[in-house]
C-alpha atoms as a PDB file:
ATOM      1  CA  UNK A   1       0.170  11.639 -29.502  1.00  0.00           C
ATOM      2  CA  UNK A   2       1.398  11.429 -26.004  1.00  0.00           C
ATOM      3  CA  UNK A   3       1.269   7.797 -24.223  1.00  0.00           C
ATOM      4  CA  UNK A   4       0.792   7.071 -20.374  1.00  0.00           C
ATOM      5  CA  UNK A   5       4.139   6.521 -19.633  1.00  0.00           C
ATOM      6  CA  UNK A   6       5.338   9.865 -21.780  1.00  0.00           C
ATOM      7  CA  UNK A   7       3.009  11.910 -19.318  1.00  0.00           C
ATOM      8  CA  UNK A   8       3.998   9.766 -15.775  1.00  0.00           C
ATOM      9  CA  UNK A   9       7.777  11.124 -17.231  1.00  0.00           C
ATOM     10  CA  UNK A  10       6.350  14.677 -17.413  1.00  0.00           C
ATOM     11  CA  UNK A  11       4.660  15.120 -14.275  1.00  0.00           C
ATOM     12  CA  UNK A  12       7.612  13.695 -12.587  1.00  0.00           C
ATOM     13  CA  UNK A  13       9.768  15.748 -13.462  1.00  0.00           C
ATOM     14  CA  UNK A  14       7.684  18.533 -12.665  1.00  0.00           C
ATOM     15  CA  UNK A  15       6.377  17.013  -9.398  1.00  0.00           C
ATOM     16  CA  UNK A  16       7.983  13.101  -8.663  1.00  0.00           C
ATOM     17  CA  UNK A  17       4.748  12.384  -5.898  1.00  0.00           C
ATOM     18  CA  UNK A  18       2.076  13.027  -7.949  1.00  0.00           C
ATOM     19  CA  UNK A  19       2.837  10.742 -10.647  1.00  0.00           C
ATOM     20  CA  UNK A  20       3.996   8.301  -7.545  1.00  0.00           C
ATOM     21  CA  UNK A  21       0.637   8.996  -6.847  1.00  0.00           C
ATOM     22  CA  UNK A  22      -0.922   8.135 -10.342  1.00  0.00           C
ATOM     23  CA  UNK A  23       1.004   4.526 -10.267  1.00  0.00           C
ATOM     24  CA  UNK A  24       0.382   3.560  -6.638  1.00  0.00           C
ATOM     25  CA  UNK A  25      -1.937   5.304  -5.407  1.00  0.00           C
ATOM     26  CA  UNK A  26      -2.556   6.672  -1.514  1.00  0.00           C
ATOM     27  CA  UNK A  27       0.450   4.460   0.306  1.00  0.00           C
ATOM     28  CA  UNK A  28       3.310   3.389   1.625  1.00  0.00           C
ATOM     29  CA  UNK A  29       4.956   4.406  -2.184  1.00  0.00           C
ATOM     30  CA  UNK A  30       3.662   7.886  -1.996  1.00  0.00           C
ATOM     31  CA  UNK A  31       4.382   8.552   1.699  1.00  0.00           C
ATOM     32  CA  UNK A  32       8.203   7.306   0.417  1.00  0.00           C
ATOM     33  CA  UNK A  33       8.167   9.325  -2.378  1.00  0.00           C
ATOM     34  CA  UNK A  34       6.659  12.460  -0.639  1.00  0.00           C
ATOM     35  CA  UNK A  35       9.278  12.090   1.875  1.00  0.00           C
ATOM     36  CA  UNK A  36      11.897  11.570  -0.651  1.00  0.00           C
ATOM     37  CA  UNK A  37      11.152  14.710  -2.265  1.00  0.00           C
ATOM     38  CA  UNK A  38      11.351  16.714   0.779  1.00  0.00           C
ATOM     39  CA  UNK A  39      14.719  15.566   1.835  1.00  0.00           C
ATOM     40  CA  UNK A  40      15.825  16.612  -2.040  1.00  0.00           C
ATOM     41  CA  UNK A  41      14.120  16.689  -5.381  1.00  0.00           C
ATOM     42  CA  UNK A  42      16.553  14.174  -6.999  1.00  0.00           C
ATOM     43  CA  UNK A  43      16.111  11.083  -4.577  1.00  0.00           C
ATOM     44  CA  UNK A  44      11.815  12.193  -4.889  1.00  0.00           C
ATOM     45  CA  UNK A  45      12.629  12.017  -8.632  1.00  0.00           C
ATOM     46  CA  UNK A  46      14.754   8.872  -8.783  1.00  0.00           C
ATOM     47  CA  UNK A  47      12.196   6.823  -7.184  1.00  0.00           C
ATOM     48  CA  UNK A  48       9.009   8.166  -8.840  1.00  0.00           C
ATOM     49  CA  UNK A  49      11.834   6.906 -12.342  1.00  0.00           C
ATOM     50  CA  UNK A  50      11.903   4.029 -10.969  1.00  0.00           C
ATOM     51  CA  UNK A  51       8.447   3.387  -9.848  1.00  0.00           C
ATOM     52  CA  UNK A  52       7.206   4.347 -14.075  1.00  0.00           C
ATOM     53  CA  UNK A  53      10.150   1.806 -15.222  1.00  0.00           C
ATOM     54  CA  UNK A  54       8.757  -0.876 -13.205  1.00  0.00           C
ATOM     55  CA  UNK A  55       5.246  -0.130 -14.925  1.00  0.00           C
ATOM     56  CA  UNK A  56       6.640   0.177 -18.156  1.00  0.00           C
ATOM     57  CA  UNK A  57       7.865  -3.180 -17.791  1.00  0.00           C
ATOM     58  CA  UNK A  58       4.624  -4.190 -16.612  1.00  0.00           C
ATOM     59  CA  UNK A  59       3.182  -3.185 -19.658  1.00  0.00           C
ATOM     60  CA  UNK A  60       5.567  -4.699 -21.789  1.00  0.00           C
ATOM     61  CA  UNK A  61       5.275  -8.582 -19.812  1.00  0.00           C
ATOM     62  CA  UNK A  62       1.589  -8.518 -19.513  1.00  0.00           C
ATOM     63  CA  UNK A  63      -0.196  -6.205 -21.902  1.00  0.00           C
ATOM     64  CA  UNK A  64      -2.155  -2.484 -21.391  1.00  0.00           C
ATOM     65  CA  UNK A  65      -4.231  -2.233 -18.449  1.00  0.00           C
ATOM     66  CA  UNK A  66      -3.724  -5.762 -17.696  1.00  0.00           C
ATOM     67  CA  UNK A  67      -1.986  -5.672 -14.338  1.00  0.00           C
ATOM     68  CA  UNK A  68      -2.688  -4.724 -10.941  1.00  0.00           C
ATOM     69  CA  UNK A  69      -0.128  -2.712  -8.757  1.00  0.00           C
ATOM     70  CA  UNK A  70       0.595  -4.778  -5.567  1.00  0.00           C
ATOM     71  CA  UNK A  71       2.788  -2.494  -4.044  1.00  0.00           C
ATOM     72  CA  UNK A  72       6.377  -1.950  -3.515  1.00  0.00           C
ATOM     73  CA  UNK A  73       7.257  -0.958  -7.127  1.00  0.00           C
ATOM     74  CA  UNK A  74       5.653  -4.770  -8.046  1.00  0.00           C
ATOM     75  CA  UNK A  75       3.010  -5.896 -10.399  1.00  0.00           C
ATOM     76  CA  UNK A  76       1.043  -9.082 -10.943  1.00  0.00           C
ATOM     77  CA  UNK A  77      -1.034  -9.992 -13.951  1.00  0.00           C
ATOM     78  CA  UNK A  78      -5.520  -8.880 -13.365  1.00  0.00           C
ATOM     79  CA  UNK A  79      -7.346 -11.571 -13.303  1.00  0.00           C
ATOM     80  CA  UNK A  80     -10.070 -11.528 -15.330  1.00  0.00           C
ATOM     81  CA  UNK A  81     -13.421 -12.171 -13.318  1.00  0.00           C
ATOM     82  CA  UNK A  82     -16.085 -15.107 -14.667  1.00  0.00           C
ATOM     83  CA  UNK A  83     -19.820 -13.735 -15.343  1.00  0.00           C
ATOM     84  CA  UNK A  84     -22.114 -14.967 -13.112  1.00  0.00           C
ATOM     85  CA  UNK A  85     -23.993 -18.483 -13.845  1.00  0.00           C
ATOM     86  CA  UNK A  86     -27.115 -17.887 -15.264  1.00  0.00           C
ATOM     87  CA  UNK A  87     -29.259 -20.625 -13.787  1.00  0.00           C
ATOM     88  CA  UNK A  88     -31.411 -21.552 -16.589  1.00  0.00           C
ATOM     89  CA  UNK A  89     -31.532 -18.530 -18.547  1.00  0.00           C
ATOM     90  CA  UNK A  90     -31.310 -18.783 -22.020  1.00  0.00           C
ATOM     91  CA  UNK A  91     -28.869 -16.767 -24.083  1.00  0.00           C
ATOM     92  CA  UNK A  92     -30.771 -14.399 -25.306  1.00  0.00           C
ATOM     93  CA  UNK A  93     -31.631 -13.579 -21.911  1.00  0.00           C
ATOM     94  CA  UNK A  94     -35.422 -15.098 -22.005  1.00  0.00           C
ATOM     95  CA  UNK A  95     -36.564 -17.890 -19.514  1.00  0.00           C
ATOM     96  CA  UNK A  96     -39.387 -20.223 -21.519  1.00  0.00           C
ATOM     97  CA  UNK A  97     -41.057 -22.120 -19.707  1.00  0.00           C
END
């Protein structure tokens, strides 16, 4: 079975912006890697490597899908959002009065 980081190796070398694309998103990453890539495929391809190292290490510090890109190859741990207070619901969801 193939893993995230065994495809983002894939489609760069087939195509180093889109998986730029896939880690950052529409930015100032992709513009750099777009440009990259037009100026020669290696630099494009070095930096889209280096953008799916940086996420592997991500995944390695703070768990799967538990960190948010912040931009410039950098990534911070999610924070996990509270419920909302229930103000004098019950648990099972019922108010009784």
């Amino acid at each position: 079975m193939m893993k995230g980081s065994d495809f983002l190796l894939i489609v760069a070398i087939l195509f180093p912006p889109v998986s730029t694309f896939f880690i950052a998103g529409c930015g100032v990453d992709l513009l750099i890697g777009v440009l990259l890539t037009i100026i020669g495929y290696v630099p494009g391809l070095i930096h889209s490597l280096w953008l799916i190292y940086r996420k592997m290490e991500a995944e390695e510090r703070f768990g799967q899908e538990r960190f948010v890109y912040i931009g410039y190859g950098n990534f911070e741990q999610a924070v996990e959002s509270t419920p909302p207070p229930t103000y004098g619901a019950t648990a099972n969801g019922s108010n009784a009065v």
